[in-house]
Protein backbone atom coordinates (compact mmCIF):
# COMPACT_ATOMS: atom_id res chain seq x y z
CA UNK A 1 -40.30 209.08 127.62
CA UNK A 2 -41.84 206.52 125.64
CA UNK A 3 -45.18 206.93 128.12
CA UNK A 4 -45.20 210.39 127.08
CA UNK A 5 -44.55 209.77 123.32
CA UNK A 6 -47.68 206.97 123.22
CA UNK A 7 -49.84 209.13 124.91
CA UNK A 8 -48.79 212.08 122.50
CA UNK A 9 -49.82 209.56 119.60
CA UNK A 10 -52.92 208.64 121.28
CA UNK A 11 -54.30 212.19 121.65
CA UNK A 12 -53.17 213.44 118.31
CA UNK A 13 -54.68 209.89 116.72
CA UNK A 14 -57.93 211.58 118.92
CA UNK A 15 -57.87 215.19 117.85
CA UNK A 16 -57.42 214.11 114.10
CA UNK A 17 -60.54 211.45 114.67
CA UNK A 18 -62.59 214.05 116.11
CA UNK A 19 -61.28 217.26 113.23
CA UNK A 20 -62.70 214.59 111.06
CA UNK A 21 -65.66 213.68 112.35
CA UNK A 22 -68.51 213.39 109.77
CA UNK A 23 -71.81 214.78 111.26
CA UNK A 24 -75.48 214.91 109.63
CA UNK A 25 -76.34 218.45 108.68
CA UNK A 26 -79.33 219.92 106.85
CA UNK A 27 -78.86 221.14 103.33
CA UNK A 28 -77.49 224.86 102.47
CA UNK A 29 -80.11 227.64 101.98
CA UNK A 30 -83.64 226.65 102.03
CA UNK A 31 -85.62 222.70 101.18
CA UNK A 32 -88.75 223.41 99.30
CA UNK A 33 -90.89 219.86 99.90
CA UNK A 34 -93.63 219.81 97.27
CA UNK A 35 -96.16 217.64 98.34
CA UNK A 36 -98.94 215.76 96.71
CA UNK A 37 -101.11 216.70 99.64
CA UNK A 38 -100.53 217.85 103.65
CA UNK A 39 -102.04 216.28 106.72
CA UNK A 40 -102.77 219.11 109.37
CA UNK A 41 -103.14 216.29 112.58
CA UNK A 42 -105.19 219.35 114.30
CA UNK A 43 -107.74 219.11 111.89
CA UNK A 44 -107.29 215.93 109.71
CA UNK A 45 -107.48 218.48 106.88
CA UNK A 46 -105.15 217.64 104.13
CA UNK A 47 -104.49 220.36 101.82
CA UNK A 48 -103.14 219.60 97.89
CA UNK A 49 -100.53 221.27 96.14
CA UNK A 50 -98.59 222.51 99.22
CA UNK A 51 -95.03 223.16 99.74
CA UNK A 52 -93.33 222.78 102.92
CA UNK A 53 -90.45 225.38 103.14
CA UNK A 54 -87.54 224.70 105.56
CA UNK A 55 -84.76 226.04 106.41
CA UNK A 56 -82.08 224.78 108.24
CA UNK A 57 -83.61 222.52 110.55
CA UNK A 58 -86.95 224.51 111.16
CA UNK A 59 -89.87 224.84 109.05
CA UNK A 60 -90.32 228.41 108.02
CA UNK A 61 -93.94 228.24 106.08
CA UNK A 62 -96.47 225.99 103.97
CA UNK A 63 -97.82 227.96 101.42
CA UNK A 64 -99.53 226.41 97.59
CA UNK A 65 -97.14 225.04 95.58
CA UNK A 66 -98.55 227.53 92.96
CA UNK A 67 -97.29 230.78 94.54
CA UNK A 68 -94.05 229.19 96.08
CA UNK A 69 -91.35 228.96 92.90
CA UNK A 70 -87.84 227.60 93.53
CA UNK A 71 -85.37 230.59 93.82
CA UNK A 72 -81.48 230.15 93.51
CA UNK A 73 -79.82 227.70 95.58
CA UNK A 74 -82.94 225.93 96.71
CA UNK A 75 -82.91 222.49 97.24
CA UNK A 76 -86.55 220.84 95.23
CA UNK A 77 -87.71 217.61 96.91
CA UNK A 78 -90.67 216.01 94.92
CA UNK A 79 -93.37 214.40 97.32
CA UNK A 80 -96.17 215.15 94.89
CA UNK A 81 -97.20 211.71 94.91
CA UNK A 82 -97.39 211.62 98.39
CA UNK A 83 -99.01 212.69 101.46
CA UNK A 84 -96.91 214.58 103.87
CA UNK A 85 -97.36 214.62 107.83
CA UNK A 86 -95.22 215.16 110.63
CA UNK A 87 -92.81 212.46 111.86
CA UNK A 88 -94.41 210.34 114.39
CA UNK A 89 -93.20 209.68 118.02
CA UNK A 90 -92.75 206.50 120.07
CA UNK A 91 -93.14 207.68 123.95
CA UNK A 92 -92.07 203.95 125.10
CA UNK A 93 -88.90 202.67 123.43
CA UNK A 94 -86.42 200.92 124.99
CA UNK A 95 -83.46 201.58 121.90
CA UNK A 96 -80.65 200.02 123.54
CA UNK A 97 -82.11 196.61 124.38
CA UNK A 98 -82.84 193.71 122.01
CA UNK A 99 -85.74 191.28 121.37
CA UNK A 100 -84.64 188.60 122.98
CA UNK A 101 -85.46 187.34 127.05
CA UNK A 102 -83.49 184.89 127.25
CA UNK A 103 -82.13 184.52 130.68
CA UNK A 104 -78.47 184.10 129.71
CA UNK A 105 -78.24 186.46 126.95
CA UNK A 106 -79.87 189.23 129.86
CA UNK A 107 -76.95 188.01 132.22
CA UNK A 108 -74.46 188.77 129.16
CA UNK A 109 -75.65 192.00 128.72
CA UNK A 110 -73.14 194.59 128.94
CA UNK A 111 -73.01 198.31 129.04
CA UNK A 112 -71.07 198.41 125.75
CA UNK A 113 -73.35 195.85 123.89
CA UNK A 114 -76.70 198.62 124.83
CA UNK A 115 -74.81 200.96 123.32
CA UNK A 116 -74.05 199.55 119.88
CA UNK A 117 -77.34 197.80 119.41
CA UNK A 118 -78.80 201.04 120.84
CA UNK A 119 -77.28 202.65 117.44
CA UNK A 120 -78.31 200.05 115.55
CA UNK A 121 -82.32 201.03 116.25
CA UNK A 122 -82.00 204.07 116.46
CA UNK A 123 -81.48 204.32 112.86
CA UNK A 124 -84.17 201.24 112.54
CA UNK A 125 -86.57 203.69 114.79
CA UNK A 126 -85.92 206.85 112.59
CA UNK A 127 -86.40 204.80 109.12
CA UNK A 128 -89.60 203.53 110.26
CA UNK A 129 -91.03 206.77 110.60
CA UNK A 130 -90.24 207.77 114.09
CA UNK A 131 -88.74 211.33 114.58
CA UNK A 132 -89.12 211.14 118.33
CA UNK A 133 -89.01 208.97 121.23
CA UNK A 134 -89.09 208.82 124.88
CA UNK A 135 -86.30 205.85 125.97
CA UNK A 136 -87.47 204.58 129.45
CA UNK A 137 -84.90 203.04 130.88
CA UNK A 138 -81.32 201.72 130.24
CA UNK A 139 -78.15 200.64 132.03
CA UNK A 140 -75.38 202.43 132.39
CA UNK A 141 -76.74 205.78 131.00
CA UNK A 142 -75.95 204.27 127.88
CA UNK A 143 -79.48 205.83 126.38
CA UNK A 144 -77.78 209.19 127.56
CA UNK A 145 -74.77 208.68 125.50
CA UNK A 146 -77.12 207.47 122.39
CA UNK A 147 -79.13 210.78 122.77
CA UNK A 148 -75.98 212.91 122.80
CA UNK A 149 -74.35 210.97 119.58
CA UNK A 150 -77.40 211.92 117.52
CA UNK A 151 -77.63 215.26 119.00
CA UNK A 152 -74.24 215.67 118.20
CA UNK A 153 -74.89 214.39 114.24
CA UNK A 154 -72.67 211.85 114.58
CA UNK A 155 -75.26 208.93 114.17
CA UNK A 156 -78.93 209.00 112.65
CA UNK A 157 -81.64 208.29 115.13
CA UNK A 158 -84.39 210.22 116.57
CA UNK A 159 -84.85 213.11 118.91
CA UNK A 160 -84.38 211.46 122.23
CA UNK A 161 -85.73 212.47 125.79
CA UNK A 162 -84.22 209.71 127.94
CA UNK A 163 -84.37 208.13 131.78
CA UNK A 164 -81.26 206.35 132.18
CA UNK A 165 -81.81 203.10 135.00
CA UNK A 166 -85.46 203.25 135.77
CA UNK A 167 -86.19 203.22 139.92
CA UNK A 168 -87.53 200.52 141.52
CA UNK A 169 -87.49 198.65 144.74
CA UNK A 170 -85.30 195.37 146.01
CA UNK A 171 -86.45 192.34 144.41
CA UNK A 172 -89.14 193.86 142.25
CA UNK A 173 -89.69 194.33 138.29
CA UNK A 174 -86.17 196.63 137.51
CA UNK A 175 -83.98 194.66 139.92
CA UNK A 176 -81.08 192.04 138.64
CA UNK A 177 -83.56 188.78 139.96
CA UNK A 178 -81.56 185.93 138.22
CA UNK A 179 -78.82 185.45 139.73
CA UNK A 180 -78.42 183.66 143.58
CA UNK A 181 -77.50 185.63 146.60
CA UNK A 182 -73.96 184.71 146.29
CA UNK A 183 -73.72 187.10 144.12
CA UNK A 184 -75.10 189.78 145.55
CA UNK A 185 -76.23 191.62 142.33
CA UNK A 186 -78.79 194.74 141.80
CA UNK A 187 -80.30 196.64 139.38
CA UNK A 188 -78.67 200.10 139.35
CA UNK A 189 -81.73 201.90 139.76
CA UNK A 190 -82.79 200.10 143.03
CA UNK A 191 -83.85 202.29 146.14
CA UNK A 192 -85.93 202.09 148.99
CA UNK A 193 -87.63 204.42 151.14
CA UNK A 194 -87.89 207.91 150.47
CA UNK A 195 -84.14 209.65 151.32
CA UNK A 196 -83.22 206.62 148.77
CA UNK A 197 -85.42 207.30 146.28
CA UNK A 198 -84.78 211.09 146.60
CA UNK A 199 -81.11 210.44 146.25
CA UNK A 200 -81.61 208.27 142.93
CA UNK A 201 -84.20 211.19 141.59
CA UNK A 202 -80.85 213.63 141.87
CA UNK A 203 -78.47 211.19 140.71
CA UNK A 204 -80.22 210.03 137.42
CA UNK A 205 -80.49 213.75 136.84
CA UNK A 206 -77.10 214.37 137.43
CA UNK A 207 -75.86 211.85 135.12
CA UNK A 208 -78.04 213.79 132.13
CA UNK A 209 -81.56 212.03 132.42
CA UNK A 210 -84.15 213.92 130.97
CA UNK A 211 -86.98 211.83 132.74
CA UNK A 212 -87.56 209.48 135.48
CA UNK A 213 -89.21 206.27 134.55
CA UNK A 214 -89.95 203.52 138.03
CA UNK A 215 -91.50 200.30 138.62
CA UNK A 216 -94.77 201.32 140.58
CA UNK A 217 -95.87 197.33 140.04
CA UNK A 218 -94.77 193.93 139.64
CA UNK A 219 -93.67 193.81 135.79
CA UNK A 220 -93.98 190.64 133.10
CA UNK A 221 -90.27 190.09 131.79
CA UNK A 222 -88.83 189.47 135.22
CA UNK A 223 -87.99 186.67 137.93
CA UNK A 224 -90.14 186.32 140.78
CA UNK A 225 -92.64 189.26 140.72
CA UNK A 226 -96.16 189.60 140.40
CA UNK A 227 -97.81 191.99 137.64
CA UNK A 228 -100.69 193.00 140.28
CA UNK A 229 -98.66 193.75 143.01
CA UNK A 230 -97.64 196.85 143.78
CA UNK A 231 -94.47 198.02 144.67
CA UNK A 232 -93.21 201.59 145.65
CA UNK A 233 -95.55 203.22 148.11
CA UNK A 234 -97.67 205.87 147.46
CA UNK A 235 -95.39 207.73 150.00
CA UNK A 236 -92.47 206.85 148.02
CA UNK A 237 -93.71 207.68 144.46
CA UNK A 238 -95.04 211.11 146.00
CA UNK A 239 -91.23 211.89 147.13
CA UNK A 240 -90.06 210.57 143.73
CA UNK A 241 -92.92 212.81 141.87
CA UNK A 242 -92.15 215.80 144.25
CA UNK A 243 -88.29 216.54 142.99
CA UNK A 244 -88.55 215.18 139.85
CA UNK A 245 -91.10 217.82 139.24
CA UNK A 246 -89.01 220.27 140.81
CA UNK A 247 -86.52 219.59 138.56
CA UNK A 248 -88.13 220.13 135.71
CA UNK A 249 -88.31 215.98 135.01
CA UNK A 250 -91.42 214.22 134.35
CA UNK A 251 -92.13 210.94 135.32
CA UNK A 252 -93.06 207.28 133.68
CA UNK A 253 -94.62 204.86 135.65
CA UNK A 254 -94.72 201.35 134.95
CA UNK A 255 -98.01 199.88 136.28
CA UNK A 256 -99.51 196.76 134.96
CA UNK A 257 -101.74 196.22 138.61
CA UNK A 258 -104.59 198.31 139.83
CA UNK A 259 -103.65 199.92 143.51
CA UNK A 260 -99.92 200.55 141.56
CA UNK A 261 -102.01 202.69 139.39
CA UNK A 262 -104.09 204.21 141.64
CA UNK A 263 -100.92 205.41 143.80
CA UNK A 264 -98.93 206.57 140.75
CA UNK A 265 -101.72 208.67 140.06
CA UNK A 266 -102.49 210.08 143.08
CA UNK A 267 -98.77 210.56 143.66
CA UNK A 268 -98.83 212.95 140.21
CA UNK A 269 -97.09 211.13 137.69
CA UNK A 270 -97.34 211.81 134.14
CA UNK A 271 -97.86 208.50 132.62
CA UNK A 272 -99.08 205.28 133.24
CA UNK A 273 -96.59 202.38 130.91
CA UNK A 274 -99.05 199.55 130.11
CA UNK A 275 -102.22 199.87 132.96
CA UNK A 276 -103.13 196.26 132.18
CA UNK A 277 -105.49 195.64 135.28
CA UNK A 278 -106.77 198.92 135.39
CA UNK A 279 -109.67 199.77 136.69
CA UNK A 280 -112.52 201.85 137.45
CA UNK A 281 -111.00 203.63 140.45
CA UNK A 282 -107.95 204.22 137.66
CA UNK A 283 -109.54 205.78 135.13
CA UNK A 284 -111.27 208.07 137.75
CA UNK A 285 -108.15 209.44 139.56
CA UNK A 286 -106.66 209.23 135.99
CA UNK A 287 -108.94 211.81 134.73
CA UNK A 288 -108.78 213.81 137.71
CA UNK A 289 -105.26 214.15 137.99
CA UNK A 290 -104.74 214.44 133.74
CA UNK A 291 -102.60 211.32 133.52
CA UNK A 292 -101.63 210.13 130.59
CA UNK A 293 -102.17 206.31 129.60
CA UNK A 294 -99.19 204.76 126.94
CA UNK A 295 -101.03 201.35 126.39
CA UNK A 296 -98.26 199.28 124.74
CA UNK A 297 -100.82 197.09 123.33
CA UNK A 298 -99.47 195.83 120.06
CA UNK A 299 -96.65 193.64 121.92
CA UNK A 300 -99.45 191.61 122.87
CA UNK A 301 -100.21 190.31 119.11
CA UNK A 302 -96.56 189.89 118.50
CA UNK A 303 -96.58 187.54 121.60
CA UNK A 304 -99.53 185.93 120.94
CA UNK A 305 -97.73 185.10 117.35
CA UNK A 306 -94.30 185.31 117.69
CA UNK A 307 -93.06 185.01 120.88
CA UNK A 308 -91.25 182.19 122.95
CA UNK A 309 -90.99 183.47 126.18
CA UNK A 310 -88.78 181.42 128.98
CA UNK A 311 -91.24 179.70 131.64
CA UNK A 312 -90.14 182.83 133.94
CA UNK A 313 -91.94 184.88 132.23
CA UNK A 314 -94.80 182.93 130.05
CA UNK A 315 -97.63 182.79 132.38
CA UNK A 316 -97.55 186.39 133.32
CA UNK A 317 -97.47 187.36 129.50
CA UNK A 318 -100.56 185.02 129.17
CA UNK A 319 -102.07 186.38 132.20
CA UNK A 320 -101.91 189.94 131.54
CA UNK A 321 -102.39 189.39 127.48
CA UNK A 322 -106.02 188.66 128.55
CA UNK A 323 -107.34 191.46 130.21
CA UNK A 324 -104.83 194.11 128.99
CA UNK A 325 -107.06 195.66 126.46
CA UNK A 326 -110.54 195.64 127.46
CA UNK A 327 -109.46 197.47 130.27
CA UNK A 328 -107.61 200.02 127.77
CA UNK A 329 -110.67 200.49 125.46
CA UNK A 330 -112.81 201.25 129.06
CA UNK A 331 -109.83 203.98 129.76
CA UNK A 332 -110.01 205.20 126.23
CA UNK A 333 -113.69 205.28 125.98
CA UNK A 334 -113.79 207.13 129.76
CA UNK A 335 -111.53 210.07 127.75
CA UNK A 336 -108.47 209.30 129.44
CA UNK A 337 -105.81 210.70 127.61
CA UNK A 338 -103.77 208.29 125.61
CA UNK A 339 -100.21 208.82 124.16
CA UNK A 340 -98.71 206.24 121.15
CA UNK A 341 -95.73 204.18 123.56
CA UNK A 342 -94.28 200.88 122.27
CA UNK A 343 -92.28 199.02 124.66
CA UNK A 344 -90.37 198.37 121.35
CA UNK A 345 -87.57 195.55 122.71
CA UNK A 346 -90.37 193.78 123.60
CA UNK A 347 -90.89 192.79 119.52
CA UNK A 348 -88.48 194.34 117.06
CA UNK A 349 -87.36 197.74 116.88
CA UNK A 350 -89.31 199.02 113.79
CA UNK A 351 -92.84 197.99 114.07
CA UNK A 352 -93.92 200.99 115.83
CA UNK A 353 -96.76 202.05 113.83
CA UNK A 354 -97.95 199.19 114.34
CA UNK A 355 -99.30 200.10 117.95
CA UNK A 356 -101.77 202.63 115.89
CA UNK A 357 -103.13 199.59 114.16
CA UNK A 358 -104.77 198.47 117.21
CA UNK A 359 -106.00 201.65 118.36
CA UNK A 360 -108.09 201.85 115.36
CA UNK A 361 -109.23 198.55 114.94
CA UNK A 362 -108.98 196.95 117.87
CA UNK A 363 -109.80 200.09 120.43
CA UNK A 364 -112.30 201.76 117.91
CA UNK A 365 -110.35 204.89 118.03
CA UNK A 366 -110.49 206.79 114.63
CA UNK A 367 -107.62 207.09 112.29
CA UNK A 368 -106.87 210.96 113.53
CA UNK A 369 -107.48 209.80 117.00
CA UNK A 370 -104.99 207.56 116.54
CA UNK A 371 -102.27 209.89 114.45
CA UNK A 372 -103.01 212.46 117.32
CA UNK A 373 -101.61 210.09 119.78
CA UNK A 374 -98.32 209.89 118.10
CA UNK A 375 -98.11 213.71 117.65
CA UNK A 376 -99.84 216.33 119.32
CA UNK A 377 -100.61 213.79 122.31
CA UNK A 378 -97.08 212.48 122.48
CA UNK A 379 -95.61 216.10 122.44
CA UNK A 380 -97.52 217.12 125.09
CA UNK A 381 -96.73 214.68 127.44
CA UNK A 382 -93.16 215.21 126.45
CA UNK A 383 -93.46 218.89 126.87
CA UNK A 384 -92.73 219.78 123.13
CA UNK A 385 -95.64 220.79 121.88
CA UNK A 386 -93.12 223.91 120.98
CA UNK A 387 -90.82 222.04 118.67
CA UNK A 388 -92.39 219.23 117.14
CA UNK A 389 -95.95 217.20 116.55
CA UNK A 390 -97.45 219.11 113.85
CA UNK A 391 -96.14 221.06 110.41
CA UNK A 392 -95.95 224.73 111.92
CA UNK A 393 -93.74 227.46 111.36
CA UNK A 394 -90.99 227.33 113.69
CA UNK A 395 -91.00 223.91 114.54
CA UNK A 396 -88.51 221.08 113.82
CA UNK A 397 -88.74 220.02 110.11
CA UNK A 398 -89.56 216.09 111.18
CA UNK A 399 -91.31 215.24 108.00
CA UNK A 400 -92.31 211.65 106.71
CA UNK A 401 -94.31 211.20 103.52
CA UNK A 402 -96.55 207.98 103.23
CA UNK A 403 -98.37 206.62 99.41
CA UNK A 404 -102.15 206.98 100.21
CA UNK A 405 -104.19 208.60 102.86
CA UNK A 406 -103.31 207.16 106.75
CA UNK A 407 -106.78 208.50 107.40
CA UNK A 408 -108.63 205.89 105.47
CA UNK A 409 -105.96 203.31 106.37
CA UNK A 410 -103.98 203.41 109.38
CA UNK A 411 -101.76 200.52 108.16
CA UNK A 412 -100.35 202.70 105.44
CA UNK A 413 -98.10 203.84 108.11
CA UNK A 414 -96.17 200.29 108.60
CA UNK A 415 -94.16 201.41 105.62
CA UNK A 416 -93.35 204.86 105.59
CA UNK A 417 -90.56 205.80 102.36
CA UNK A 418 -89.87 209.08 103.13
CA UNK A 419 -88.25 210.00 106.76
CA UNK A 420 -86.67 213.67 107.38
CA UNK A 421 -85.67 215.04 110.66
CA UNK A 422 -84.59 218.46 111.89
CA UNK A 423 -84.42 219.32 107.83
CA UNK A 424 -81.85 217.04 106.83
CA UNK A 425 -83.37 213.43 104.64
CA UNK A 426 -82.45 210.25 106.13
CA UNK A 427 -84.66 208.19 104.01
CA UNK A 428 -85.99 208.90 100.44
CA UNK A 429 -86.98 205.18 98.73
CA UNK A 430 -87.95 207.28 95.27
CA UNK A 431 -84.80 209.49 95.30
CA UNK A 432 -82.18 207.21 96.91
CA UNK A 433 -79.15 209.32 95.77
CA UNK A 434 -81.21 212.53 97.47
CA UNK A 435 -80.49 210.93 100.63
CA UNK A 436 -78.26 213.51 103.21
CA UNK A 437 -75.41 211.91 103.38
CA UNK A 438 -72.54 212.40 106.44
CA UNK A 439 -70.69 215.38 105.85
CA UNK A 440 -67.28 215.59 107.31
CA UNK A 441 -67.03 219.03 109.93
CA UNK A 442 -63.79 220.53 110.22
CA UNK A 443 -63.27 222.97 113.30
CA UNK A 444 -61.44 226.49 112.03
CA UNK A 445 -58.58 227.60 113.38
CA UNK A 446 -59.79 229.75 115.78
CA UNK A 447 -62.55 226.88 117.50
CA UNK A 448 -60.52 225.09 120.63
CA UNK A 449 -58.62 222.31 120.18
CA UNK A 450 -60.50 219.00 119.72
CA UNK A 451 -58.48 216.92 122.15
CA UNK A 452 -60.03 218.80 124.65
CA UNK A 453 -86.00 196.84 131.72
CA UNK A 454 -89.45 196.93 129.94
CA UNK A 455 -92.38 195.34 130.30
């Protein structure tokens, strides 16, 4: 009896948790955003004196300020000394893993620490300016469960398309390579040969992953591999490729080494994660095939300034540091297509934007060049070009507003104070108190009961 009675507790202590559950919602009736001036990333126009209307979570017009007054129970947000754009995307994060390579601190890294430092930048990722992201890879499906929270309200962070453990082969770039064979440890996503790599295709799928990311070369952060090298087979990335596209997934491939590249390509994947030693063969079956390229190029300066990498590790980041982006700026100049991606872990969650630094002066891209390949760009490869990228009627009201004009400096981006996603304000630094705050959801009586690596 007093089994039964503690459980009784436990679930009612559950069902009251969850009746009480606070959740982030947008405002009542419509958000009028008055804006100093609005960046149309098609174009690079930007239009003064417009008002982006929203309501609920979708933006239902822009239309002049002028000929758009406030009617009853509209909620007035002043960005009139700002310019407003839509939020910018990250298609490279790694959310639930922290800046810091250590060997030990890796080996101590549990399931339940990804997950609350994954909530942690989340919200670090959303302030900064990012309304989406693409998480590839994370143990124990723990980027799933982020995703889901935030979906849910429950937590701020972006909108989330996520891979859960990212494939790779025995011994190479996403296996567990520290510890001794005593142990006999792997990485979770670890298969090889094709029924293996089929079966982990279904299984990471099954488990709610919304991509697959794998290690098609040798990687930097990890023991014993080579960058160059590559590692799946072509046959084996075009059996990966085959059912993830069948199944509606896309796929990431990590490729720092040239034939790696080359395969990934020819085997159909969507993206190539980093491309350091691309080449000219690359860039050709790149083009052919429509690949994307996510360059995760500003980690480099952050290394180059701030990093202390173990010896494991520090020659490779040296290595592939020095030919990383010349080979980009030949891929960018060839027209391969090029989507904004981080590798944010790699240097602290919240510098995104500052990956669009370097395309523009460092890769010679211009400013909209750049801003395209954290919106339209990014959305495409993501497959939302639908329901987010751009300020369009119908879309998801992800909404930052900068001081000054990103097109005649990039770096205005580094500090963005006004963040709003899916219509509800997560960030306002000139109106603190017109920050959304959690609003606690209670179900009606009739609803069911409540009880029921990287680089």
């Amino acid at each position: 009896m007093r089994t039964v009675s503690s459980t009784l507790i436990v679930l009612m202590l559950v069902a009251t948790a969850a009746i009480a559950q606070p959740t982030y919602k947008p405002a009542a009736g419509r958000t009028l955003l008055r804006a100093g001036r609005v960046l149309d990333v098609h174009t690079g126009k930007e239009t003064p004196g417009e008002t982006v209307i929203i309501s609920a979570d979708r933006i239902v017009a822009l239309a002049p300020t002028s000929a758009t007054p406030a009617g009853p129970g509209d909620r007035v947000v002043d960005l009139t000394a700002y310019t407003v754009m839509p939020g910018l995307i990250d298609v490279h994060t790694h959310l639930t893993m922290a800046n810091n390579f250590d060997p030990y601190f890796e080996l101590t890294m549990t399931p339940g620490k990804e997950a609350i430092i994954g909530v942690e930048n989340a919200k670090t990722t959303l302030e900064a300016g990012f309304t989406s992201v693409r998480n590839v890879g994370a143990d124990g499906f723990t980027d799933v469960a982020l995703r889901d929270e935030i979906n849910e309200g429950h937590i701020p962070g972006p909108h989330m398309l996520v891979s859960g453990p990212p494939l790779g082969i025995t011994g190479g770039h996403m296996d567990e390579n520290l510890l001794p064979e005593q142990y006999h440890v792997q990485g979770e996503g670890v298969a090889d040969g094709i029924p293996a790599v089929q079966h982990m295709v279904r299984t990471n799928i099954k488990y709610g992953a919304d991509l697959i990311k794998i290690g098609a070369s040798g990687g930097v952060l990890s023991k014993g591999d080579d960058p160059q090298a590559s590692q799946y087979t072509l046959e084996e990335m075009q059996a990966i490729v085959a059912d993830a596209h069948r199944l509606g997934r896309k796929v990431a491939a990590h490729a720092h080494g040239a034939q790696a590249i080359l395969w990934a390509s020819e085997a159909g994947v969507d993206s190539i994660e980093h491309g350091s030693y691309m080449d000219e063969a690359d860039i050709a079956m790149m083009l052919k095939h429509g690949t994307y390229f996510v360059p995760t190029a500003y980690l480099i300066d952050w290394m180059q300034q701030y990093g202390h990498l173990s010896p494991l590790y520090a020659q490779k980041m040296k290595d592939v540091s020095a030919v990383e982006k010349q080979n980009a700026i030949r891929a960018i100049k060839a027209g391969v297509k090029v989507a904004c991606g981080t590798d944010a872990a790699v240097y602290p969650h919240g510098l995104n934007a500052h990956e669009l630094d370097v395309y523009v002066n460092q890769f010679g891209m211009t400013p909209l060049a750049a801003l395209q390949t954290a919106t339209l760009n990014a959305v495409d490869l993501m497959g939302w070009t639908d329901k987010t990228g751009s300020l369009e009627p119908g879309k998801w009201a992800d909404v930052i507003a900068v001081k000054g004009d990103p097109l005649a400096d990039i770096r205005i981006l580094q500090h963005v104070p006004f963040v709003m996603k899916s219509g509800v304000i997560y960030k306002d630094e000139a109106q603190p108190a017109a920050v959304d705050t959690m609003v606690a959801s209670t179900p009606s009586a009739t609803e069911s009961n409540p009880t029921e690596n990287s680089f």
